[in-house]
Protein backbone atom coordinates (compact mmCIF):
# COMPACT_ATOMS: atom_id res chain seq x y z
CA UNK A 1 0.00 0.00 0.00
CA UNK A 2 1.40 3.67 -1.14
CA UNK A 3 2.67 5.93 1.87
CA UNK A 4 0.10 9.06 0.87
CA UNK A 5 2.29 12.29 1.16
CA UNK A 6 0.13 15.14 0.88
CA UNK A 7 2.67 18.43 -0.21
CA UNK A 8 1.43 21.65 0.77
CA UNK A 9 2.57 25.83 0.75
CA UNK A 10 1.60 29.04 0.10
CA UNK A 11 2.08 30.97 -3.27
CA UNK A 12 5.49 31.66 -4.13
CA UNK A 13 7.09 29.25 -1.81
CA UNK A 14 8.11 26.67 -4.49
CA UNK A 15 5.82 23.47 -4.44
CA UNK A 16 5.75 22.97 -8.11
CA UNK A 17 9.43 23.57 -8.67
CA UNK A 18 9.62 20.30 -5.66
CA UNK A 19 7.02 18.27 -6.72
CA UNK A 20 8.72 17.91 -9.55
CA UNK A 21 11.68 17.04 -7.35
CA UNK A 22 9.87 14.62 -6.17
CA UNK A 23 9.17 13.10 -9.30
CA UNK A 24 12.36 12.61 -10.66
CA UNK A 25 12.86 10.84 -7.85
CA UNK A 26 10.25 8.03 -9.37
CA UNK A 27 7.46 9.73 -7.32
CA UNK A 28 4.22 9.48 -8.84
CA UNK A 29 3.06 12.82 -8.35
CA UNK A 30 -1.22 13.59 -8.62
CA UNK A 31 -1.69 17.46 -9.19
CA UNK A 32 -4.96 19.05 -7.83
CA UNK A 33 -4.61 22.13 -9.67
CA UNK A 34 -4.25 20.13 -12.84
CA UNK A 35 -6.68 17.94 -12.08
CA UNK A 36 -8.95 21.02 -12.07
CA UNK A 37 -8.12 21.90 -15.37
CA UNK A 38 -8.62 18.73 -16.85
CA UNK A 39 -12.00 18.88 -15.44
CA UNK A 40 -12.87 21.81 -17.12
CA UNK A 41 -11.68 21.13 -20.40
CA UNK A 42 -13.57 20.38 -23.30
CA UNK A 43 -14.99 16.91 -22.84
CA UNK A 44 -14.26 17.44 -19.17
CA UNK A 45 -16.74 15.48 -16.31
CA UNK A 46 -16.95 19.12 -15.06
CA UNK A 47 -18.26 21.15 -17.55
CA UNK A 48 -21.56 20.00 -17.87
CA UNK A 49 -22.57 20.50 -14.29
CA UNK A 50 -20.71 23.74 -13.74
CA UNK A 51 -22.18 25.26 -17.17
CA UNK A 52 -25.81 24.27 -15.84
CA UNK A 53 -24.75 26.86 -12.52
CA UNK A 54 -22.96 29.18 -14.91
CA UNK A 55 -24.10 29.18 -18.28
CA UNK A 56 -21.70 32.24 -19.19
CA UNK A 57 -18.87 30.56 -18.23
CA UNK A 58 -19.23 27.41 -21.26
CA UNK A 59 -16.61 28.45 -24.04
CA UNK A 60 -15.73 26.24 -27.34
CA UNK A 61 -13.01 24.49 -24.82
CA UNK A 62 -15.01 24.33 -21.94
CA UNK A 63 -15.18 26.26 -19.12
CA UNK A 64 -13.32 29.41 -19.29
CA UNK A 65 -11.72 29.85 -15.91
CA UNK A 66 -11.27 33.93 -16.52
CA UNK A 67 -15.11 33.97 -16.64
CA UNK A 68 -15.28 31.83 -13.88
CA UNK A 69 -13.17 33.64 -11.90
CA UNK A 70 -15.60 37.02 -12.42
CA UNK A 71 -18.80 35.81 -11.58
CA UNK A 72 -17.80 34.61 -8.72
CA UNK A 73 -15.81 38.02 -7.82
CA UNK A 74 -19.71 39.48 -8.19
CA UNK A 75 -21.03 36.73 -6.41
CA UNK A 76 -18.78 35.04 -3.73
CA UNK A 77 -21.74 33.40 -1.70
CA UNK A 78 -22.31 31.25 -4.92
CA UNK A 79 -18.77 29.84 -4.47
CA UNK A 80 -20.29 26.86 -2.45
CA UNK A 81 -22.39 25.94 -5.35
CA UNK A 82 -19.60 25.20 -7.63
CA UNK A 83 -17.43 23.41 -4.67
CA UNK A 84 -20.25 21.25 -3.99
CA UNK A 85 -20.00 20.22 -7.92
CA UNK A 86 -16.05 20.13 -8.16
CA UNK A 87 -14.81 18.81 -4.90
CA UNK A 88 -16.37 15.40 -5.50
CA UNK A 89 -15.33 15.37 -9.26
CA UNK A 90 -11.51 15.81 -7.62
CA UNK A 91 -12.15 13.63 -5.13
CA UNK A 92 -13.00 11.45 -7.72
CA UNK A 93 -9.93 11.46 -9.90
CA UNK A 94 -7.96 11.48 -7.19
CA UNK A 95 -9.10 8.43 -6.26
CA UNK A 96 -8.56 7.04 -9.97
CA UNK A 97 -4.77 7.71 -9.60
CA UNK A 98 -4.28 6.23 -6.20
CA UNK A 99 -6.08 2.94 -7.25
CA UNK A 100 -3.60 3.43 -10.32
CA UNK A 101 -0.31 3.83 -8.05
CA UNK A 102 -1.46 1.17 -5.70
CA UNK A 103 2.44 -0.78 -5.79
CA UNK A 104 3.77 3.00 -5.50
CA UNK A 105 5.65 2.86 -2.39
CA UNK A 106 5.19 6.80 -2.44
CA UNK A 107 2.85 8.84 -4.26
CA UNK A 108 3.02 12.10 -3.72
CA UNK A 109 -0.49 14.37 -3.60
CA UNK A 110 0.18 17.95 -4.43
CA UNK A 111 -2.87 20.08 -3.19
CA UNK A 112 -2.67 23.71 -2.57
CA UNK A 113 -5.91 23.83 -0.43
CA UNK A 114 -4.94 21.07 1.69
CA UNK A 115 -5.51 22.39 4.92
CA UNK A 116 -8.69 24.46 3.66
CA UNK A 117 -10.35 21.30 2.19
CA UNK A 118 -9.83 18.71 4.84
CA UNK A 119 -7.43 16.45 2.38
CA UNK A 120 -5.05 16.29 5.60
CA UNK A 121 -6.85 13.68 7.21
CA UNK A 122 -6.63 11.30 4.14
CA UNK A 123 -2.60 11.96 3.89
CA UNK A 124 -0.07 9.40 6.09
CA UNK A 125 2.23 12.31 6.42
CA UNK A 126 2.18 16.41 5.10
CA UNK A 127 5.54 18.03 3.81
CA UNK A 128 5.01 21.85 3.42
CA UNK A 129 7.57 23.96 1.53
CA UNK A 130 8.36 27.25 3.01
CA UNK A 131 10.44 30.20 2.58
CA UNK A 132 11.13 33.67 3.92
CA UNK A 133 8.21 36.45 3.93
CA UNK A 134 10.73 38.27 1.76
CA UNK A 135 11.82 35.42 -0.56
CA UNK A 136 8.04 34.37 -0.98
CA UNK A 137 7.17 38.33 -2.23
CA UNK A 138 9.99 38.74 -4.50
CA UNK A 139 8.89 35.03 -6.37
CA UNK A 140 4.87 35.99 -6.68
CA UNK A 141 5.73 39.48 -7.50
CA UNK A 142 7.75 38.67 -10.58
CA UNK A 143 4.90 36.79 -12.69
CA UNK A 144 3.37 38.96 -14.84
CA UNK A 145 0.65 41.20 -13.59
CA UNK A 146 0.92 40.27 -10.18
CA UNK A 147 0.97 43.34 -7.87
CA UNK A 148 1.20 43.77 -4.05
CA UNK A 149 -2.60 44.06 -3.78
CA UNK A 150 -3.24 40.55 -5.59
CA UNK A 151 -0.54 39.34 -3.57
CA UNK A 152 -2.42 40.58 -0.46
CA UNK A 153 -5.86 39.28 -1.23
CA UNK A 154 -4.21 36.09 -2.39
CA UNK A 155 -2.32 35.34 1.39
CA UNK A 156 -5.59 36.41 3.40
CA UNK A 157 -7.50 33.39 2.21
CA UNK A 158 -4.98 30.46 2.16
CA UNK A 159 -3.91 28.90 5.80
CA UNK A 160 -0.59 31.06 6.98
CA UNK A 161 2.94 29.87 6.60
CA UNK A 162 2.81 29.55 10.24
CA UNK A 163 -0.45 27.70 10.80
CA UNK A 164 1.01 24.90 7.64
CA UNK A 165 3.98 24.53 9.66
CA UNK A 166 2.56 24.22 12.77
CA UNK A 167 0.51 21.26 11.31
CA UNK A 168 3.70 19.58 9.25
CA UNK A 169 5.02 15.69 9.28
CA UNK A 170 8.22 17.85 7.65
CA UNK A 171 8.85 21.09 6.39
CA UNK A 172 10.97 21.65 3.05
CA UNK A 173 12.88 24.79 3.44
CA UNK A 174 13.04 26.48 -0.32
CA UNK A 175 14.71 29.36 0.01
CA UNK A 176 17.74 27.35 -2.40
CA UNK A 177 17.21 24.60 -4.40
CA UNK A 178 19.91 22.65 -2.58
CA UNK A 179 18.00 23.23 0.57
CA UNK A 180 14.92 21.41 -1.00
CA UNK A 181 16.88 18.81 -2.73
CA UNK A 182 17.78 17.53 0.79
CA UNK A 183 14.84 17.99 2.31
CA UNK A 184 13.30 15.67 -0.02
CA UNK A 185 15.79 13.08 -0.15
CA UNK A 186 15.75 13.03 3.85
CA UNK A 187 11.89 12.77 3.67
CA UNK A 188 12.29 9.84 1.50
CA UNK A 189 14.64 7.89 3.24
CA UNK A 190 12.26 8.34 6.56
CA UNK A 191 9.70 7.06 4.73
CA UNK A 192 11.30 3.68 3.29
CA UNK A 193 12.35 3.69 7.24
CA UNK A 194 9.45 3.67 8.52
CA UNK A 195 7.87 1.42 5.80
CA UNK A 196 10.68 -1.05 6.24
CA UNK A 197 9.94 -1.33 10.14
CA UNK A 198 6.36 -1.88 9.94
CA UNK A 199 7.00 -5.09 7.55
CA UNK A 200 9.91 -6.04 10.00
């Protein structure tokens, strides 16, 4: 049975430069974010259910995110609607890939909202990459037409740096990529520990 590893951090702090880490390390490596998108593509098991809440939002390749993304900016308490549609479609293909992964003896689950959706209490351990405050700014604030008030907004609804560290099996310091790259070959070789003692 895979060891679940749920990978977790804010924006900017590096979790898709380590998952990938992580995967050339043989990891297989289930995306929620992509996930997401794959839903909403054309031919999607999303699109259907989501266009039926948000008929605006259907485009010739699905559902159009950008829309998306506006009509719930004018109406946030409808947000709930199209979770209650999503989450279980996510749910669902994350399921598929575990059941796919099964001999894995790691698979690592990369899900942004991890905390803020409950996912931690399916996970056998939670690695969360951090960096500095100042580190974390200067990555976001580079991507194009990202500004300090995005950046803002963004950080006021995801868990704190803090709070994910508080509630960390291990932490994966990112502030190099040396730092990371031994982070996750330490949280490897724990794992195989601890995998090879309960068979003992």
């Amino acid at each position: 049975m895979s060891f679940k590893l749920g990978l977790t951090g804010g924006i900017g702090m590096g979790k898709t430069t380590t998952a990938a880490m992580f995967a050339r390390r043989g990891v297989p490596v289930w995306d929620a974010d992509a996930a997401v998108h794959r839903l909403y593509a054309k031919g999607g098991a999303a699109v259907a259910p989501v266009a039926a809440l948000f008929p605006s939002a259907l485009g010739p390749e699905g559902i159009d995110r950008g829309v998306l993304k506006r009509l719930l900016a004018e109406a946030p308490g409808r947000l709930g609607q199209l979770e209650a549609v999503v989450h279980p479609l996510v749910a669902a293909d994350r399921a598929a890939f575990l059941a796919d992964h099964a001999e894995a003896p790691v698979v690592l689950l990369d899900i942004p909202l991890l905390f803020e959706t409950g996912a931690d209490a399916y996970m056998d351990g939670i690695a969360v990459v951090s960096a500095p405050p100042e580190i974390q700014h200067a990555r976001v604030l580079a991507r194009p037409g990202m500004d300090e008030g995005t950046l803002s907004l963004i950080l006021s609804r995801q868990t704190s740096d803090a709070d994910r560290r508080a509630r960390a099996t291990w932490i994966i310091p990112t502030a190099t990529l040396a730092e990371a790259e031994a982070a996750v070959d330490a949280i490897l070789a724990e794992i195989a520990e601890r995998k090879t003692k309960t068979h003992a």
